[in-house]
C-alpha atoms as a PDB file:
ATOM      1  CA  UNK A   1     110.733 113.176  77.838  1.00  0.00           C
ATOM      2  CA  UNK A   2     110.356 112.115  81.572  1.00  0.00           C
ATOM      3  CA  UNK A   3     107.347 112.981  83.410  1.00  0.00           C
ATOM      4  CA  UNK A   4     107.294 115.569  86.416  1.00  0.00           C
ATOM      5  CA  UNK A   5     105.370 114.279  88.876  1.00  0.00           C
ATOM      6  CA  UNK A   6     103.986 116.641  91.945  1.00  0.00           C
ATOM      7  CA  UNK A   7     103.234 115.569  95.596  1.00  0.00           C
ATOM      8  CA  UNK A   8     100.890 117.506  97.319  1.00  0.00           C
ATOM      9  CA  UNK A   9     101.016 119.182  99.991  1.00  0.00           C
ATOM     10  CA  UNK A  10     100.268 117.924 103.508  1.00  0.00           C
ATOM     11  CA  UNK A  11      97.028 119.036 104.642  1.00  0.00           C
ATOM     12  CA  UNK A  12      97.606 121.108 107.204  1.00  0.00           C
ATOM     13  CA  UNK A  13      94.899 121.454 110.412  1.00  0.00           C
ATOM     14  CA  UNK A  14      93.579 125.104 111.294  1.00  0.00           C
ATOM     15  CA  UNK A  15      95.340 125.787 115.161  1.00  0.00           C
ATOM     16  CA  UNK A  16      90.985 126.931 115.504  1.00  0.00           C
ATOM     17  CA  UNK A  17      90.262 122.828 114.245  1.00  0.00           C
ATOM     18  CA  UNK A  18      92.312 121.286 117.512  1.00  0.00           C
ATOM     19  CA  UNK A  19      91.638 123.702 119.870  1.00  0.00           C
ATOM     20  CA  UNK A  20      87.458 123.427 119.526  1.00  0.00           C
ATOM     21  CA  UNK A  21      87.749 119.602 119.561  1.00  0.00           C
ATOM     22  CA  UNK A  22      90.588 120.104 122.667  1.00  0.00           C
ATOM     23  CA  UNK A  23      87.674 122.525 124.523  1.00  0.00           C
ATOM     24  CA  UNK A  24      85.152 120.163 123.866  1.00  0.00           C
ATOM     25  CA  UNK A  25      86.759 117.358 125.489  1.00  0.00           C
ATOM     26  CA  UNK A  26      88.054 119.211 128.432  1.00  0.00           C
ATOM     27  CA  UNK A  27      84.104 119.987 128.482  1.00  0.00           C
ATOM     28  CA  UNK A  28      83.673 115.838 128.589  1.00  0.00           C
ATOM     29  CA  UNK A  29      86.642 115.781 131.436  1.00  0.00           C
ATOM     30  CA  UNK A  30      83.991 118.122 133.663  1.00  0.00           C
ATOM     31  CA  UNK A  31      81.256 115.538 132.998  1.00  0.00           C
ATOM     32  CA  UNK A  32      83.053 112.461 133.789  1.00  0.00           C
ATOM     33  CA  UNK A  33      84.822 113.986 136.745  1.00  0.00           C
ATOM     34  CA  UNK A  34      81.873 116.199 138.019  1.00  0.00           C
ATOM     35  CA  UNK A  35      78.637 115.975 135.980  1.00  0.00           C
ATOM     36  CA  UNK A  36      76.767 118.159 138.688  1.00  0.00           C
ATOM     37  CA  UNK A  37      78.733 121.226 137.564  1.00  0.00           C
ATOM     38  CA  UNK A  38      77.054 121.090 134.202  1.00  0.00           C
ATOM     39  CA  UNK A  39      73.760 120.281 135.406  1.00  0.00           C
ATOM     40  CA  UNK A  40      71.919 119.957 138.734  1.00  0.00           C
ATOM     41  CA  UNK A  41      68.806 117.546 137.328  1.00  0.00           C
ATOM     42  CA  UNK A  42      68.891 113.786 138.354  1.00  0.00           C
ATOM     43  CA  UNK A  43      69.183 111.904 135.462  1.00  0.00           C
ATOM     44  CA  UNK A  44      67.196 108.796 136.880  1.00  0.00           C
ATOM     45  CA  UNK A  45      64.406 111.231 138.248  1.00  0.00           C
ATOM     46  CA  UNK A  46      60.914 109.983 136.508  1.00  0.00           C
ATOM     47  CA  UNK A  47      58.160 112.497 135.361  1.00  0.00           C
ATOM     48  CA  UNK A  48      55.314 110.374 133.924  1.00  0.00           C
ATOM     49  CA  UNK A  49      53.657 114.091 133.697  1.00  0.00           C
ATOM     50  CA  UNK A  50      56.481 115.514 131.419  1.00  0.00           C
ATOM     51  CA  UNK A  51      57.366 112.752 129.569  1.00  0.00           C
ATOM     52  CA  UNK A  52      58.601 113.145 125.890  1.00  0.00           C
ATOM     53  CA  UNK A  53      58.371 116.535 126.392  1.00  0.00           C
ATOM     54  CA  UNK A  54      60.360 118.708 123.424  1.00  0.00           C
ATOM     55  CA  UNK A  55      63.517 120.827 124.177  1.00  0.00           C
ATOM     56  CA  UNK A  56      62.533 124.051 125.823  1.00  0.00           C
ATOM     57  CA  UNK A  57      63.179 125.979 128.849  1.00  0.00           C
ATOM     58  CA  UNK A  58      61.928 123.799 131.651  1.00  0.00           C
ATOM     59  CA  UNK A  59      64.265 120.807 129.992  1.00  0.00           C
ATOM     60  CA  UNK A  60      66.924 122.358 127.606  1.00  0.00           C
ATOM     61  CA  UNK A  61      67.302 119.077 125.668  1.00  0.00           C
ATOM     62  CA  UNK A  62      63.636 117.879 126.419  1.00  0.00           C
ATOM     63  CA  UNK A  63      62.907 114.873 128.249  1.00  0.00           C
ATOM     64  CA  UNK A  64      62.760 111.146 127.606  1.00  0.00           C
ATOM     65  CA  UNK A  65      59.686 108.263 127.947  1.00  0.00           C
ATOM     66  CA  UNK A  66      59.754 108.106 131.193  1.00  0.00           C
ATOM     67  CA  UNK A  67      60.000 111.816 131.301  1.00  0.00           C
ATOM     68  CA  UNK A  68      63.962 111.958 132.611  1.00  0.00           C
ATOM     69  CA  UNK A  69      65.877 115.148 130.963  1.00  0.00           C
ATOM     70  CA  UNK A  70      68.131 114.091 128.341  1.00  0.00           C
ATOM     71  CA  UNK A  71      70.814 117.052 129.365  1.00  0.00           C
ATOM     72  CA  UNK A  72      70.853 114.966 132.385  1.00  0.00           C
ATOM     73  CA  UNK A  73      71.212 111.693 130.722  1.00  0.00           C
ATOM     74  CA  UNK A  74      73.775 112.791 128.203  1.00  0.00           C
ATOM     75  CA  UNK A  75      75.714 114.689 130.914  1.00  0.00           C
ATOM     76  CA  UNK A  76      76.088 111.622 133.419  1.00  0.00           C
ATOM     77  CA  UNK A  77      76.000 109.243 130.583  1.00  0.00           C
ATOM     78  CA  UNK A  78      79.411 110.524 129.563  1.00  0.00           C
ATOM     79  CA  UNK A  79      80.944 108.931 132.474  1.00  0.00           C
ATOM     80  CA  UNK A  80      79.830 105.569 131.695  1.00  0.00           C
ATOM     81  CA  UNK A  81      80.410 105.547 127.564  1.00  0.00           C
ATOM     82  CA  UNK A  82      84.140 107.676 128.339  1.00  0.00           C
ATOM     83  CA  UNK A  83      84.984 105.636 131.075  1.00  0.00           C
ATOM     84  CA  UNK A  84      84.094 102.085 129.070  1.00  0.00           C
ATOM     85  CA  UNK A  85      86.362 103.696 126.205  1.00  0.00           C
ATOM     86  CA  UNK A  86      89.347 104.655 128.875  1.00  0.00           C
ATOM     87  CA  UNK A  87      89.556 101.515 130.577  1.00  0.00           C
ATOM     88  CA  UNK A  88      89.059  99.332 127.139  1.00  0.00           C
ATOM     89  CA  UNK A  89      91.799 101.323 125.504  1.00  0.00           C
ATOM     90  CA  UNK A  90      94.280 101.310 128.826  1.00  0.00           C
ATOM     91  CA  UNK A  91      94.006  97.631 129.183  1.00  0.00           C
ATOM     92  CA  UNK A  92      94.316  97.257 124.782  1.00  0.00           C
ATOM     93  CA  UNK A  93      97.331  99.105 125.070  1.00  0.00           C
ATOM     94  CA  UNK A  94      98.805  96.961 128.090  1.00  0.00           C
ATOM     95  CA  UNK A  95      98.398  93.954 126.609  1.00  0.00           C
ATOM     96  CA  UNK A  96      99.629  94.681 123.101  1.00  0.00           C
ATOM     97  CA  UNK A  97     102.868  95.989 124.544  1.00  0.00           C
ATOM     98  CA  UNK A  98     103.426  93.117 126.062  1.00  0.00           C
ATOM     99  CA  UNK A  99     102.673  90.829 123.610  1.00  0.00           C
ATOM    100  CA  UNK A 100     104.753  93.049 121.117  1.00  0.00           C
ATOM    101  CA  UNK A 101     108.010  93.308 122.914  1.00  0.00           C
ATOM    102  CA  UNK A 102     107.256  89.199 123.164  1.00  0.00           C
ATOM    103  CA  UNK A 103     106.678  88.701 119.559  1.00  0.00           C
ATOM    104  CA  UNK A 104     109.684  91.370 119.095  1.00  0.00           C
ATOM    105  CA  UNK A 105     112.230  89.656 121.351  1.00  0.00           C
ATOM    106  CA  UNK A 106     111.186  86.077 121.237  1.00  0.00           C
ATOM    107  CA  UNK A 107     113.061  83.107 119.414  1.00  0.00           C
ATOM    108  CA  UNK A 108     112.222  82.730 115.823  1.00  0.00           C
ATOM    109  CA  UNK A 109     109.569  80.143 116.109  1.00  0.00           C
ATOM    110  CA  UNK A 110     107.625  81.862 118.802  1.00  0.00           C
ATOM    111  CA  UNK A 111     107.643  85.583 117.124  1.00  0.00           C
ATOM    112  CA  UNK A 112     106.160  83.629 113.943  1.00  0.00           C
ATOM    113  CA  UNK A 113     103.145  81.879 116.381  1.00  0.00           C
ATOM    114  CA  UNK A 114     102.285  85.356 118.092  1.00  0.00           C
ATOM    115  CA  UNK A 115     102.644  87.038 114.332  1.00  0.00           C
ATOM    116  CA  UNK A 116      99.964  84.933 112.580  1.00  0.00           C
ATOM    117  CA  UNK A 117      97.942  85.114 115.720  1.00  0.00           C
ATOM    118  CA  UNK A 118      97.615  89.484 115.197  1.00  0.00           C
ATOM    119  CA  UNK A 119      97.341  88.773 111.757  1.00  0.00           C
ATOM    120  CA  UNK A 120      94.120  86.584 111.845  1.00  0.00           C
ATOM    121  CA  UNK A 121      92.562  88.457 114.683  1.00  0.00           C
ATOM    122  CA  UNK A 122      93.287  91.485 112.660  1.00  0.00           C
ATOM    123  CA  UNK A 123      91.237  90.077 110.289  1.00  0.00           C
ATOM    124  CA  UNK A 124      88.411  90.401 111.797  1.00  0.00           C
ATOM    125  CA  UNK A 125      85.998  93.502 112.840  1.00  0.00           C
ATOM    126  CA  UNK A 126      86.860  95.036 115.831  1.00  0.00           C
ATOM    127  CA  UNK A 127      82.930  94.893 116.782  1.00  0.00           C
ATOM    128  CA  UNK A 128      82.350  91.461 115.852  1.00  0.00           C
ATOM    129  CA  UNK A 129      85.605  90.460 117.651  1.00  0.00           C
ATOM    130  CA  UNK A 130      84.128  92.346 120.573  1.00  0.00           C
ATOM    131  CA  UNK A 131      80.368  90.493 120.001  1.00  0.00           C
ATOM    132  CA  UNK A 132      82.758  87.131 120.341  1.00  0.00           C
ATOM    133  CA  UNK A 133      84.396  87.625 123.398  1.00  0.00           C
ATOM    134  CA  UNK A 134      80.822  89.097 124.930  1.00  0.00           C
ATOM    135  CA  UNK A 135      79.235  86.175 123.449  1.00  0.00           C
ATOM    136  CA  UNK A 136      81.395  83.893 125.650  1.00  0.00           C
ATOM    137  CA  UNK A 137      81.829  85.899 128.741  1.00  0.00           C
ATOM    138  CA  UNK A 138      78.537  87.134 129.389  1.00  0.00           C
ATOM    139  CA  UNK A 139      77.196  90.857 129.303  1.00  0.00           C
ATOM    140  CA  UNK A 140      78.387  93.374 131.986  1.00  0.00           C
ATOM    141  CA  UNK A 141      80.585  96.351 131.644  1.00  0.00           C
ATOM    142  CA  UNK A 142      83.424  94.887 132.809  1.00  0.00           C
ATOM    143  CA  UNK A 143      82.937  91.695 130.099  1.00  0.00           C
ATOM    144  CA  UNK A 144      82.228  94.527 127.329  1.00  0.00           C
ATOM    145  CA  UNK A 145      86.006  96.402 128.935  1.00  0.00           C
ATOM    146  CA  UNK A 146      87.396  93.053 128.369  1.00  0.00           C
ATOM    147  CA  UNK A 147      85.922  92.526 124.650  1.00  0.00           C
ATOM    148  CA  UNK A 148      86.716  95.669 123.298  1.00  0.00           C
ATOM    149  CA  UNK A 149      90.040  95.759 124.548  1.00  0.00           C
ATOM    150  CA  UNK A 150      90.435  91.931 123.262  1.00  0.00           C
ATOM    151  CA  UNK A 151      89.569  93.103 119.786  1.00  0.00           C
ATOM    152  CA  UNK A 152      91.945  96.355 119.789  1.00  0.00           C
ATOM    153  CA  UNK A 153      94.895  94.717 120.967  1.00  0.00           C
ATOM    154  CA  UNK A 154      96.537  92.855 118.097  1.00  0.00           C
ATOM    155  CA  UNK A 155      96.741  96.294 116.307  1.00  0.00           C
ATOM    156  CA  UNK A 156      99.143  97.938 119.187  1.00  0.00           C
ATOM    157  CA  UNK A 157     101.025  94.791 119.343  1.00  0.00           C
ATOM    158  CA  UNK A 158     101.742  94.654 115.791  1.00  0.00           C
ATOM    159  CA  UNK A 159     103.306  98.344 115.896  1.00  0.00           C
ATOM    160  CA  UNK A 160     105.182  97.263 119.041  1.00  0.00           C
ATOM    161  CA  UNK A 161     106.145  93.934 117.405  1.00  0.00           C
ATOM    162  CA  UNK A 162     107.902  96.024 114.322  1.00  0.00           C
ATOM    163  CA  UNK A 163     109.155  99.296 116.257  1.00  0.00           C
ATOM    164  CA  UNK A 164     111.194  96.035 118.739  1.00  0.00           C
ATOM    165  CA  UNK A 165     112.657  95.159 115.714  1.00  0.00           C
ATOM    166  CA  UNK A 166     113.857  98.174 114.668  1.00  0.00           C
ATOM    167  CA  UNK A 167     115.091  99.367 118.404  1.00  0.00           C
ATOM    168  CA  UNK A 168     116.802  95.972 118.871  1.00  0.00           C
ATOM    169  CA  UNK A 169     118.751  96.487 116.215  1.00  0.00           C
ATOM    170  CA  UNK A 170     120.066 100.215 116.902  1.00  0.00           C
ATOM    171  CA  UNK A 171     123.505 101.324 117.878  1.00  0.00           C
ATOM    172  CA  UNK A 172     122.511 101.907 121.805  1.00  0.00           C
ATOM    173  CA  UNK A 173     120.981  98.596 122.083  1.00  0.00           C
ATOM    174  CA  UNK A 174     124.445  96.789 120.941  1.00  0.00           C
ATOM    175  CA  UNK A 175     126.467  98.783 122.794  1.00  0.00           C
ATOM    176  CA  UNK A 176     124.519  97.881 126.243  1.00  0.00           C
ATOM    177  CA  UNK A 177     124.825  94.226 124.916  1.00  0.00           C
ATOM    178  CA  UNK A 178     128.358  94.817 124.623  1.00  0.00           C
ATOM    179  CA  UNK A 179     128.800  96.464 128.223  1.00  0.00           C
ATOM    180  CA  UNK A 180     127.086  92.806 129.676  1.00  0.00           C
ATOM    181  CA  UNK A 181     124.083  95.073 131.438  1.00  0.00           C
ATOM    182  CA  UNK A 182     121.278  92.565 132.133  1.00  0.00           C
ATOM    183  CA  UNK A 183     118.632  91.813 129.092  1.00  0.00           C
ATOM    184  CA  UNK A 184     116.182  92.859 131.839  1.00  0.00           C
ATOM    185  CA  UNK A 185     118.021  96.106 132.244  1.00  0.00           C
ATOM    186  CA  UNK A 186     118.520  96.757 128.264  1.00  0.00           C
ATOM    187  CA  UNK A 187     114.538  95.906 127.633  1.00  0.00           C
ATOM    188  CA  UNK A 188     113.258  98.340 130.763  1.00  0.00           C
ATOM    189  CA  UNK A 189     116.349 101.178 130.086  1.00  0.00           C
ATOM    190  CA  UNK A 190     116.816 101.217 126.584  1.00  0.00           C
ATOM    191  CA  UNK A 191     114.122  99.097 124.083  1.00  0.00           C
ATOM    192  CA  UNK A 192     110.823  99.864 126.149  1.00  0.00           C
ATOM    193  CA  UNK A 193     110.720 103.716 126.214  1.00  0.00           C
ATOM    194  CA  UNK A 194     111.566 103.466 122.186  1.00  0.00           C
ATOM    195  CA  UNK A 195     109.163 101.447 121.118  1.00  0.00           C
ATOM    196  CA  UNK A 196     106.075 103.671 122.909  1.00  0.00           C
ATOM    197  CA  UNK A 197     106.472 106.837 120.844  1.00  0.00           C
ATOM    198  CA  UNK A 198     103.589 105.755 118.294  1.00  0.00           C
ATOM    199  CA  UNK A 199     101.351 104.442 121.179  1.00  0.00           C
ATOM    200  CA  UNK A 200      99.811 108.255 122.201  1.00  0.00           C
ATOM    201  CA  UNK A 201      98.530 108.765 118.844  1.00  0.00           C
ATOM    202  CA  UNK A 202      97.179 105.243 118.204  1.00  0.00           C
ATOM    203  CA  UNK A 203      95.149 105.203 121.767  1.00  0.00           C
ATOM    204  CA  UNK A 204      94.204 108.574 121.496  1.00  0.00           C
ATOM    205  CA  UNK A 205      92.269 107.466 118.148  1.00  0.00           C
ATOM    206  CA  UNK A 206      91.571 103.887 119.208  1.00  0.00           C
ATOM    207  CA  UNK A 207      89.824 105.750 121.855  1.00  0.00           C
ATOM    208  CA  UNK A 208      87.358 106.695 119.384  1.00  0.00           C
ATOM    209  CA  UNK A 209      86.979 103.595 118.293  1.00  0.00           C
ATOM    210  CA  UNK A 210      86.685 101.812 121.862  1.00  0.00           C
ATOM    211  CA  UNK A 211      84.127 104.706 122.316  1.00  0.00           C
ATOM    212  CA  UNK A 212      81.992 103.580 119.643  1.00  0.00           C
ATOM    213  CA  UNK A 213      82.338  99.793 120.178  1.00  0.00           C
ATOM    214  CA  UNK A 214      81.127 100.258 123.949  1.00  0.00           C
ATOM    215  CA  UNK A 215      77.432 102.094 122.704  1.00  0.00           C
ATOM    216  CA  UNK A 216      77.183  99.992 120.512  1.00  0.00           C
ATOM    217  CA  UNK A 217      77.348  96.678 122.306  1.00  0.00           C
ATOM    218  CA  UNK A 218      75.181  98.687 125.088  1.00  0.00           C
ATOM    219  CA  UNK A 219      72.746  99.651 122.531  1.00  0.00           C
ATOM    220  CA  UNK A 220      72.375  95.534 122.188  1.00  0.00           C
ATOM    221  CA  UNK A 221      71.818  95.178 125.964  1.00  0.00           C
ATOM    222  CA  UNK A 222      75.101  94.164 127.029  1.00  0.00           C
ATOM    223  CA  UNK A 223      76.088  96.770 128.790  1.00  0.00           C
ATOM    224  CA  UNK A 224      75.518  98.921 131.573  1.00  0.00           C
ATOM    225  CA  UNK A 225      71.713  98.110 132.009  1.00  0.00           C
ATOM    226  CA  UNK A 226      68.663 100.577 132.214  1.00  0.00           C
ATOM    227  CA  UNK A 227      68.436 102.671 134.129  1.00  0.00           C
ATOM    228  CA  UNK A 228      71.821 103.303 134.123  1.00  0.00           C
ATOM    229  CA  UNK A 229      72.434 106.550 131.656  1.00  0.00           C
ATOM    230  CA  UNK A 230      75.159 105.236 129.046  1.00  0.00           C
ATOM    231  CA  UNK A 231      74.890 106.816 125.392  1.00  0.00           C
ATOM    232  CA  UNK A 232      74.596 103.711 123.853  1.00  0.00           C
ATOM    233  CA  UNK A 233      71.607 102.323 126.189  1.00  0.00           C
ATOM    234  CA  UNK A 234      69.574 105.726 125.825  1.00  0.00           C
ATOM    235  CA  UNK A 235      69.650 105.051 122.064  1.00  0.00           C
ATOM    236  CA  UNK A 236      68.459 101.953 122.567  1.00  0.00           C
ATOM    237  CA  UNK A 237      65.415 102.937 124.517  1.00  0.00           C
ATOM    238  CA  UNK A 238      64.967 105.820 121.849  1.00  0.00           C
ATOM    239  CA  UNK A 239      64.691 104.369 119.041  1.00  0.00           C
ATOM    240  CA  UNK A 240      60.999 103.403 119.623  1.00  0.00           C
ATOM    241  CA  UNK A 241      60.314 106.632 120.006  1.00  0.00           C
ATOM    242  CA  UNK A 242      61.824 108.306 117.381  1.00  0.00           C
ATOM    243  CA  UNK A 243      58.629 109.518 114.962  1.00  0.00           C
ATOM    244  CA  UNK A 244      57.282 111.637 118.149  1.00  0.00           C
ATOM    245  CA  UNK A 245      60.363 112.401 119.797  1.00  0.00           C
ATOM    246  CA  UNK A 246      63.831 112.562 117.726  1.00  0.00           C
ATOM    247  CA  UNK A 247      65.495 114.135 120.867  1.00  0.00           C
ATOM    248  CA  UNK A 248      65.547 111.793 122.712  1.00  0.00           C
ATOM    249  CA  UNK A 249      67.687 109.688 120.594  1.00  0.00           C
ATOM    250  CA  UNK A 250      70.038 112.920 118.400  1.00  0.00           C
ATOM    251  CA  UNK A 251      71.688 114.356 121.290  1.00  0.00           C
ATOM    252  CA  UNK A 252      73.223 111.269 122.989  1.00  0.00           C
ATOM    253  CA  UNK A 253      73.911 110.087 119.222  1.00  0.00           C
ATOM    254  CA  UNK A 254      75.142 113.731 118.554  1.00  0.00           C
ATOM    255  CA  UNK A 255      77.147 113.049 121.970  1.00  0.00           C
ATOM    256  CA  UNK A 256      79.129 110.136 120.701  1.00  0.00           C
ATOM    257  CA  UNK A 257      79.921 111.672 117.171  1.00  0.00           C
ATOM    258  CA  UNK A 258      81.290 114.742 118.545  1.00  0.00           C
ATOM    259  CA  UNK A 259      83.488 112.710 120.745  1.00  0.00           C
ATOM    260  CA  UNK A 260      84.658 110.262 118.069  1.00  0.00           C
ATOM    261  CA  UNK A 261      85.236 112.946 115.623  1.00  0.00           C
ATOM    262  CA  UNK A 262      87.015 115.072 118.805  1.00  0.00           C
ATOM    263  CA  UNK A 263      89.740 112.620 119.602  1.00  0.00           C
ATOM    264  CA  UNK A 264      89.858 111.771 115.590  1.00  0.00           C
ATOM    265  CA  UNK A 265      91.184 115.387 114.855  1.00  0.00           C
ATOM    266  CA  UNK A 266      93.384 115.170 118.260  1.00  0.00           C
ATOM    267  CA  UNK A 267      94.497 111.917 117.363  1.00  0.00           C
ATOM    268  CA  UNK A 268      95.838 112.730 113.907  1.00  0.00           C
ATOM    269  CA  UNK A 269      96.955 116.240 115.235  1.00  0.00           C
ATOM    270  CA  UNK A 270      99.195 114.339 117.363  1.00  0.00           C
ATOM    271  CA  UNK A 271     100.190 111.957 114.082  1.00  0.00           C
ATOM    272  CA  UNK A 272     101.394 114.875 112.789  1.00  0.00           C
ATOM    273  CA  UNK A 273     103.307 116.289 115.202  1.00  0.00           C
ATOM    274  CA  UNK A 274     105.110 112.662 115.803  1.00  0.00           C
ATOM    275  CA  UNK A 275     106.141 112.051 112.017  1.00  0.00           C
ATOM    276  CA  UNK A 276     107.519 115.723 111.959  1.00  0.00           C
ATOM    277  CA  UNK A 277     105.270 117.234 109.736  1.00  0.00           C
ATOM    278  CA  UNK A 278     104.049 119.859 111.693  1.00  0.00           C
ATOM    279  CA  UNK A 279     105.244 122.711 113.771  1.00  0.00           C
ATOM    280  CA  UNK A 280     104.963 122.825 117.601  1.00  0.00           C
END
């Protein structure tokens, strides 16, 4: 007697469950773009008088050490953590298309040297791959950009690397070898747009991920430096502080776990909607 086996169902996301995560990062958009529409307080302005002050009406989210309100500080501080994320991820996603289509077009010997390269950096954390690269270029935002994009990018050039392989191979492809056009011509018109279908939903969640890498290297001083408002640093000067006043370090913590889990649900959302398993 053979066994019946059942599959599951695919979970299937609430339209409610994307479209509070897509409101609250439109609401992020505002405070990277214009932080002053949100709130009108200077987040660098010192109050020795007010200092560590609890959330109430004067200061909605209270106020910090040094007596700087944290809605201030969490507001502009999304421009530094998002935009640390955006540029990590952009430049990530650069390089491992590039170095895909390489590994996916290259002679034999070459595609196996770029290959075990992705798989041993792959290997390793993300974050301590990140601590490496800061390690040896210095702190600095644009040295922590550089890390965490270092770290991400062997896992968009292995997708590249195996969607190339795939493309090369397909009827179109063979046909415009046939015709003679120009390898140039066949890898810009033909391979290149087919291989970037995955790429959305793996930056949109690698986002996340760049997100979390950035405050986390500034919470260890490397980057953007006091007193600079960056989610990451403001937990960092918290944490001393944290028996008398846990608001100063929950809401720019809350800030970054909203935001990770935001782009998580968009990201696999958008998973979803690539593999077919969802409607429009």
């Amino acid at each position: 007697m053979s066994a019946i086996t059942r599959t599951a169902p695919p979970l299937r996301i609430p339209p409610a469950a994307v479209l509070l995560p897509v409101a609250f990062l439109a609401l992020l958009a505002v405070a990277v773009a214009a932080p002053g529409l949100l709130t009108a307080a200077d987040p660098l302005a010192a109050d020795p008088l007010a200092a560590l002050a609890p959330p109430g009406g004067a200061h909605w989210l209270g106020t910090d050490h040094l007596g700087r309100d944290v809605l201030a500080r969490v507001v502009h501080g999304a421009r530094h953590s998002i935009s640390i994320g955006v540029a990590a991820t952009g430049l990530a996603v650069t390089g491992g298309v590039l170095l895909g289509l390489a590994a996916g077009l290259s002679p034999r010997w070459l595609e196996e040297t770029l290959t075990r390269a992705f798989d041993v950096l792959s290997t390793l954390p993300e974050l301590l791959l990140a601590l490496l690269v800061v390690a040896i270029t210095g702190p600095g935002t644009g040295n922590v950009i550089l890390a965490i994009a270092v770290a991400q990018v062997p896992t968009y050039a292995r997708v590249i690397r195996a969607q190339t392989f795939v493309v090369r191979r397909s009827g179109y492809v063979e046909q415009a070898v046939t015709f003679g056009r120009p390898r140039a011509a066949i890898i810009a018109g033909h391979v290149l747009p087919n291989v970037l279908g995955p790429i959305p939903v793996l930056a949109t969640i690698g986002l996340g991920t760049a997100i979390i890498a950035g405050s986390g290297l500034s919470f260890l001083g490397m980057g953007p430096q006091p007193p600079a408002a960056e989610w990451g640093a403001m937990l960092s000067e918290a944490r001393n502080y944290l028996r008398v006043a846990w608001w100063e370090a929950v809401f720019p913590g809350l800030a970054i776990t909203l935001t990770v889990v935001c782009l998580t649900v968009v990201g696999r959302r958008l998973q979803r909607r690539f593999e077919g398993r969802t409607t429009p």
